[in-house]
N, C-alpha and C. Protein backbone atom coordinates (compact mmCIF):
# COMPACT_ATOMS: atom_id res chain seq x y z
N UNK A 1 0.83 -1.18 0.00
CA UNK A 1 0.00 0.00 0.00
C UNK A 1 0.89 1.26 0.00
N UNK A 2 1.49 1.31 0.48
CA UNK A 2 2.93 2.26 1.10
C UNK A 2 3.76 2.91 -0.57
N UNK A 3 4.11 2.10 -0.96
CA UNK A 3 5.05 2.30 -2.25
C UNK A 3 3.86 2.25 -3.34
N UNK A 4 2.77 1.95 -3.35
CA UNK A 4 1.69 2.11 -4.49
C UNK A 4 1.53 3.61 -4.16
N UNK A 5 0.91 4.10 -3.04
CA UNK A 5 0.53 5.99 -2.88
C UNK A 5 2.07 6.54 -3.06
N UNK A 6 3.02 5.92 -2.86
CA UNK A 6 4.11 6.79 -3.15
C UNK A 6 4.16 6.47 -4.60
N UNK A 7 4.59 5.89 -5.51
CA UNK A 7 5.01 6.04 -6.86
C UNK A 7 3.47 6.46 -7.99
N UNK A 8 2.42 6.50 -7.42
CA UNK A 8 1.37 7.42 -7.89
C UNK A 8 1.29 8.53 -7.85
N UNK A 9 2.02 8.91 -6.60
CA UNK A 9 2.11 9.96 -6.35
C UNK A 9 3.13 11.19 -7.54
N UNK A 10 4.32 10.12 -7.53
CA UNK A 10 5.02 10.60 -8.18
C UNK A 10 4.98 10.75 -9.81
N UNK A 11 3.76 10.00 -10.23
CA UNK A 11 3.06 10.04 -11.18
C UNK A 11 2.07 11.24 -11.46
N UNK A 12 1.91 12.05 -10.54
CA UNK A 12 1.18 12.81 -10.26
C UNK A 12 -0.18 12.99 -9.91
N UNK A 13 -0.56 11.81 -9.19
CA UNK A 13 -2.04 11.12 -8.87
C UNK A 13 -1.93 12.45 -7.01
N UNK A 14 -2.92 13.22 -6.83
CA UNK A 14 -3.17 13.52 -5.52
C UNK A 14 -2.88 12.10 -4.57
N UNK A 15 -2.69 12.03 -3.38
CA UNK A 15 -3.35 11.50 -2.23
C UNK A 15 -4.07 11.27 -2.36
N UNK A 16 -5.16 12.23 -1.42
CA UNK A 16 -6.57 12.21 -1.69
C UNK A 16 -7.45 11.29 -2.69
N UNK A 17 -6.79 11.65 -3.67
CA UNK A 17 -7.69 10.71 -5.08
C UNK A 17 -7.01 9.32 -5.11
N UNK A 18 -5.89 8.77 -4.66
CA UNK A 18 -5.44 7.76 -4.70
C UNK A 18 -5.96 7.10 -3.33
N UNK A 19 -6.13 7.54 -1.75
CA UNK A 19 -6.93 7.08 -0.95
C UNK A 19 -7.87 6.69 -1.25
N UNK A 20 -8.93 8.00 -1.98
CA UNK A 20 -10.32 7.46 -2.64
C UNK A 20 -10.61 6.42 -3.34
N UNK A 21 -9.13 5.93 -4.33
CA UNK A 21 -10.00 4.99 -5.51
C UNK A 21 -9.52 4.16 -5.06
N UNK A 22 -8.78 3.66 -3.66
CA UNK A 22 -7.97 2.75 -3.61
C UNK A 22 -8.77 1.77 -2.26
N UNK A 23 -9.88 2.52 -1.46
CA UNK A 23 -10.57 2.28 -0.15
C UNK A 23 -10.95 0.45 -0.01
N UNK A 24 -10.80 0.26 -1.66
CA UNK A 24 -11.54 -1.17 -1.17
C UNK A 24 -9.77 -2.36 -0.90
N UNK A 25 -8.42 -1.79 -1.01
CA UNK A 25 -7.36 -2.60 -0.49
C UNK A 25 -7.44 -2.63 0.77
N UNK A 26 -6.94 -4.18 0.76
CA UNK A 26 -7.31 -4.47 1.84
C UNK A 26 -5.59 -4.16 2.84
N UNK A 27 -6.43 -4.13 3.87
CA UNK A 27 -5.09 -3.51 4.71
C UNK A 27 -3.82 -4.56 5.02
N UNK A 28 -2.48 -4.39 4.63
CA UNK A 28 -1.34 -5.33 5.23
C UNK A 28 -1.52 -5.64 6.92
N UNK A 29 -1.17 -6.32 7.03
CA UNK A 29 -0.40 -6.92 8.62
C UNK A 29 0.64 -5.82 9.26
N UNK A 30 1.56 -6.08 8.44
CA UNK A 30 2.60 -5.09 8.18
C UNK A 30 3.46 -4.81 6.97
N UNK A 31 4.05 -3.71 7.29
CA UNK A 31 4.77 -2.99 6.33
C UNK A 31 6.19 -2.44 6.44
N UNK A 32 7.18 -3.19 6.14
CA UNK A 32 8.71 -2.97 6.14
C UNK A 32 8.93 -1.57 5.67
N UNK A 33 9.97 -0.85 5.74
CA UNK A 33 10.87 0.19 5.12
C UNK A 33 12.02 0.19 5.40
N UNK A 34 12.82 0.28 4.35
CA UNK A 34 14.28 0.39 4.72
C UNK A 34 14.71 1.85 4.78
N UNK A 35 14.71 1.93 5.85
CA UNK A 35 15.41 3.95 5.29
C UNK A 35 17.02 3.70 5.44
N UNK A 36 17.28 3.86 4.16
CA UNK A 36 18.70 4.26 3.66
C UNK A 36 19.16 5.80 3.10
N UNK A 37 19.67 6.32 3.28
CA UNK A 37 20.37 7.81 2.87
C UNK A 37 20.62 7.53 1.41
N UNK A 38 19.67 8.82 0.66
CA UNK A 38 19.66 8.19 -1.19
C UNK A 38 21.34 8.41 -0.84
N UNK A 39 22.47 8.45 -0.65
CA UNK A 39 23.48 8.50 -1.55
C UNK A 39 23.70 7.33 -1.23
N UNK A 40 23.75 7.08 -0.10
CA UNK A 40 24.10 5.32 0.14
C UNK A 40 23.26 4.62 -0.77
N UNK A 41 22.02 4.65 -1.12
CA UNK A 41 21.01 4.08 -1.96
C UNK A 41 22.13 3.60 -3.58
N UNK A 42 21.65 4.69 -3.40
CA UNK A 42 22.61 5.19 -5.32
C UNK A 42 24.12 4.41 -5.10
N UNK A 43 24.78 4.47 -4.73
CA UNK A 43 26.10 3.47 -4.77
C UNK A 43 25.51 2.05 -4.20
N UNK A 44 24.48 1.65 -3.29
CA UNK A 44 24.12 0.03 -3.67
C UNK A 44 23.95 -0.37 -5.34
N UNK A 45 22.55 1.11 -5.54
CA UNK A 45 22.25 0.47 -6.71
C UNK A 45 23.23 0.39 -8.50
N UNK A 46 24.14 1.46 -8.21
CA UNK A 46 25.37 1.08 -9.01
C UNK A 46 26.22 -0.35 -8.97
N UNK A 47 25.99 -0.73 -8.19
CA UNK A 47 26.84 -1.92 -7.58
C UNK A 47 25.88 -3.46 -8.45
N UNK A 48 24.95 -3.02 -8.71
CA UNK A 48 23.59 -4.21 -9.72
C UNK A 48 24.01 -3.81 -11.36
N UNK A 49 24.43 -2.35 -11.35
CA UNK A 49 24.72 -2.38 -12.74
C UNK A 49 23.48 -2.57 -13.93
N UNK A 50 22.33 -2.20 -13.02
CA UNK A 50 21.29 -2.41 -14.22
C UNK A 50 21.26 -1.23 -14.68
N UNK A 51 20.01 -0.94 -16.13
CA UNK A 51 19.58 0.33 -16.40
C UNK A 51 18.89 0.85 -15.80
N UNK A 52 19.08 1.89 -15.35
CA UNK A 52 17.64 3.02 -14.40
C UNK A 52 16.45 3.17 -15.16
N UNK A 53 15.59 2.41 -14.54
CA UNK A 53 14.07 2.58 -14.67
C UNK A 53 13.58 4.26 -14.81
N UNK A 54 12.30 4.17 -15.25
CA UNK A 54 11.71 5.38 -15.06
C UNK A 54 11.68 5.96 -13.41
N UNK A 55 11.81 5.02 -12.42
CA UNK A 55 11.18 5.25 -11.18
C UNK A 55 12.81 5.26 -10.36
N UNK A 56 13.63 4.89 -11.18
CA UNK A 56 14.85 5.29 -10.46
C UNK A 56 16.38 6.20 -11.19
N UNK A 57 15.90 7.38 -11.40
CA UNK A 57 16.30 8.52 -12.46
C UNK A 57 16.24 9.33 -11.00
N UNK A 58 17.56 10.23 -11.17
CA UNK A 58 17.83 11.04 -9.57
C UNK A 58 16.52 11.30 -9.16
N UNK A 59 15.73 12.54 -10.01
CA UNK A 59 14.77 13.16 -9.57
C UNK A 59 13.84 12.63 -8.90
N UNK A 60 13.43 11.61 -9.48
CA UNK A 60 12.33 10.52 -8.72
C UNK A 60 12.80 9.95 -8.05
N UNK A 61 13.66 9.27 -7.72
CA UNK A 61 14.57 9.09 -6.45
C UNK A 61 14.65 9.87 -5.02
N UNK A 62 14.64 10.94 -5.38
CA UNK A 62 14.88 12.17 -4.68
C UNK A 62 13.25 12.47 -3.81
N UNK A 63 12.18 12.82 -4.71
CA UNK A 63 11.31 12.21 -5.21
C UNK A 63 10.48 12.02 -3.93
N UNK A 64 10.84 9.96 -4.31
CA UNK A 64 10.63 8.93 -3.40
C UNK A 64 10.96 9.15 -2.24
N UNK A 65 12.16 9.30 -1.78
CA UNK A 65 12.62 9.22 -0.48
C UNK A 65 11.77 10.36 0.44
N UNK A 66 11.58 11.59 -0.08
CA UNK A 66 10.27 12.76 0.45
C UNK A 66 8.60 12.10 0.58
N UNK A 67 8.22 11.56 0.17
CA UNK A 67 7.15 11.40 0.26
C UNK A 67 7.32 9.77 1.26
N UNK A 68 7.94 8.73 0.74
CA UNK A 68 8.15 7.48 1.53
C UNK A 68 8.08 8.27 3.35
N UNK A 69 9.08 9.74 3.36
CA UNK A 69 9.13 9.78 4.90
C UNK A 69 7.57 10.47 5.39
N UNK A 70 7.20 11.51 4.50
CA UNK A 70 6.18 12.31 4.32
C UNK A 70 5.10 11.23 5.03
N UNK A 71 4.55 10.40 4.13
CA UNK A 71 3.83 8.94 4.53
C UNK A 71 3.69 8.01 5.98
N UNK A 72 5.17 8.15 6.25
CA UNK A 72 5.76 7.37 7.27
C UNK A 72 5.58 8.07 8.38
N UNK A 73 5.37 9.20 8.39
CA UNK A 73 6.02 10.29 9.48
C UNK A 73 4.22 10.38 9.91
N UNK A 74 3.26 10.65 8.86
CA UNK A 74 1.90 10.44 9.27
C UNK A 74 1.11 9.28 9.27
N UNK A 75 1.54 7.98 9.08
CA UNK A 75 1.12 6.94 9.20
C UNK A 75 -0.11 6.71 10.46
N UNK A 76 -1.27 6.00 10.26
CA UNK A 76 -2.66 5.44 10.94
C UNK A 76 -2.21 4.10 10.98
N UNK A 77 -1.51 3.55 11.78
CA UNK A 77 -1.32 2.24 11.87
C UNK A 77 -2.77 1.40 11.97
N UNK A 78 -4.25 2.03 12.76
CA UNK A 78 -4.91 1.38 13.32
C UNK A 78 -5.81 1.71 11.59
N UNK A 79 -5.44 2.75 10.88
CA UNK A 79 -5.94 2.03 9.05
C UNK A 79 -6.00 1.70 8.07
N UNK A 80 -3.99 1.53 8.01
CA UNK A 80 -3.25 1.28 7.67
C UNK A 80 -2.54 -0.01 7.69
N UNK A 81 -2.64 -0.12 8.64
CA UNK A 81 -1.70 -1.66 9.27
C UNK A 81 -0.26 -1.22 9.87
N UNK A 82 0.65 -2.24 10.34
CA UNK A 82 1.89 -1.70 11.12
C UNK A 82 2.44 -1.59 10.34
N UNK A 83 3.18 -0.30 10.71
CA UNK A 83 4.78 -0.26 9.83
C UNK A 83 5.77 -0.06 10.29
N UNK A 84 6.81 -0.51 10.39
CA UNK A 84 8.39 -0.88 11.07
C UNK A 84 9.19 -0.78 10.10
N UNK A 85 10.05 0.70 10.89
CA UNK A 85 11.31 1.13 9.25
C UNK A 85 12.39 0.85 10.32
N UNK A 86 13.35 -0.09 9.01
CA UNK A 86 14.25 -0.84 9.31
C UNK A 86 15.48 0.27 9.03
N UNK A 87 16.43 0.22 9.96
CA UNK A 87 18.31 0.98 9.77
C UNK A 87 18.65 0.07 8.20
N UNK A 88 18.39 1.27 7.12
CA UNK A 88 18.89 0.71 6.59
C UNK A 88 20.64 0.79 5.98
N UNK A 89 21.13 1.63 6.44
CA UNK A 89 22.71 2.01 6.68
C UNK A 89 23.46 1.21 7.20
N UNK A 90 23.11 -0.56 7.88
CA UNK A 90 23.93 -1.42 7.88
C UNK A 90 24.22 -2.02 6.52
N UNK A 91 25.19 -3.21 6.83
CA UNK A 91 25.77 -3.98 5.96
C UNK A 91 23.93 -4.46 5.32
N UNK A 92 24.79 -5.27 4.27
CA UNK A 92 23.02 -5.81 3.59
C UNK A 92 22.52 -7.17 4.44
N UNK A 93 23.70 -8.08 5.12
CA UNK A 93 23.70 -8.85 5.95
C UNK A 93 22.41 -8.51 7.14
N UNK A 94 23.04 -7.44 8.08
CA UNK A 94 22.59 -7.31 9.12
C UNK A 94 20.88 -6.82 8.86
N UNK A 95 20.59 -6.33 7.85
CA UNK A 95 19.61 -5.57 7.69
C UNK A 95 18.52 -6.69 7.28
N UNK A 96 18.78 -7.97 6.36
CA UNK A 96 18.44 -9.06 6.14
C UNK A 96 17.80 -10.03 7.62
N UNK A 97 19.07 -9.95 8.44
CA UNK A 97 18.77 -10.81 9.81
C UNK A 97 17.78 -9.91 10.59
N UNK A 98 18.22 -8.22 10.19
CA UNK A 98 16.91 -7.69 11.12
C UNK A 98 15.52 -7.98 10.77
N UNK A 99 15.33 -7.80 9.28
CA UNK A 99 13.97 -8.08 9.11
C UNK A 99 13.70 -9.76 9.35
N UNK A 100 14.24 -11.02 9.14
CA UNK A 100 14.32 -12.38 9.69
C UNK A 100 13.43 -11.82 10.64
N UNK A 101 14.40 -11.12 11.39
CA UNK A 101 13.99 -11.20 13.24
C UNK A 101 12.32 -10.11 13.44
N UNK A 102 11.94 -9.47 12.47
CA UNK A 102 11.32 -8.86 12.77
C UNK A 102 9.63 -9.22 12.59
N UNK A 103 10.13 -9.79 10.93
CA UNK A 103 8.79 -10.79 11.18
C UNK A 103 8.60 -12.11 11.91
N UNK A 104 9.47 -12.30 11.76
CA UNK A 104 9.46 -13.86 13.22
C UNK A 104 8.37 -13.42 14.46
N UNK A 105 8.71 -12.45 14.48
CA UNK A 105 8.67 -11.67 15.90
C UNK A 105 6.61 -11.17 15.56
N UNK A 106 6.42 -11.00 14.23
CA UNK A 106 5.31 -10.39 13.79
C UNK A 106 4.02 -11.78 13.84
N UNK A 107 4.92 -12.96 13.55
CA UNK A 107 3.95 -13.98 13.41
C UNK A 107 4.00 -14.90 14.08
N UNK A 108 4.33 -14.85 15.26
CA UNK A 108 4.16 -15.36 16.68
C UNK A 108 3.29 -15.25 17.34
């Protein structure tokens, strides 16, 4: 739900109108985020060596990361569902075992 209102957004769809047409999804359990610092971002994703998508070109990048916190920062967990943003500035290791540990922890 999270990354659908964000990259609509960035499509230029309102909020508002994307809440509206969107009322009948059904709500997650939960909802991961990795917050990583775009520059750290941008040297992972150099490191894959693919071509940049439409959705990952600086600007929208830039973009993303504003509205992902924008979102996050006003989040309704109780109509929304949970969301738990993960450090993402560790190794890719540790960040892997955190989320392991986090849904373990979710479906218990």
């Amino acid at each position: 739900m999270l990354s659908s209102w964000v990259y609509q957004q960035i499509q230029g769809i309102p909020l508002s109108t994307i809440r509206r047409t969107n009322f009948f999804v059904i709500k997650p359990h939960l909802t991961l985020y990795i917050d990583i610092p775009l520059r750290q971002r941008i040297q992972r994703m150099k490191t894959h060596k693919e071509p940049p998508s439409f959705f990952l070109k600086d600007d929208k990048l830039i973009r993303e990361q504003e509205l992902y916190s924008k979102l996050i920062e006003s989040w309704d967990e109780t109509r929304y569902g949970k969301i738990i943003v993960i450090n993402g500035r560790e190794n890719v290791m540790k960040i892997h075992k955190t989320i392991v540990k986090v849904v373990l922890n979710e479906i218990k």
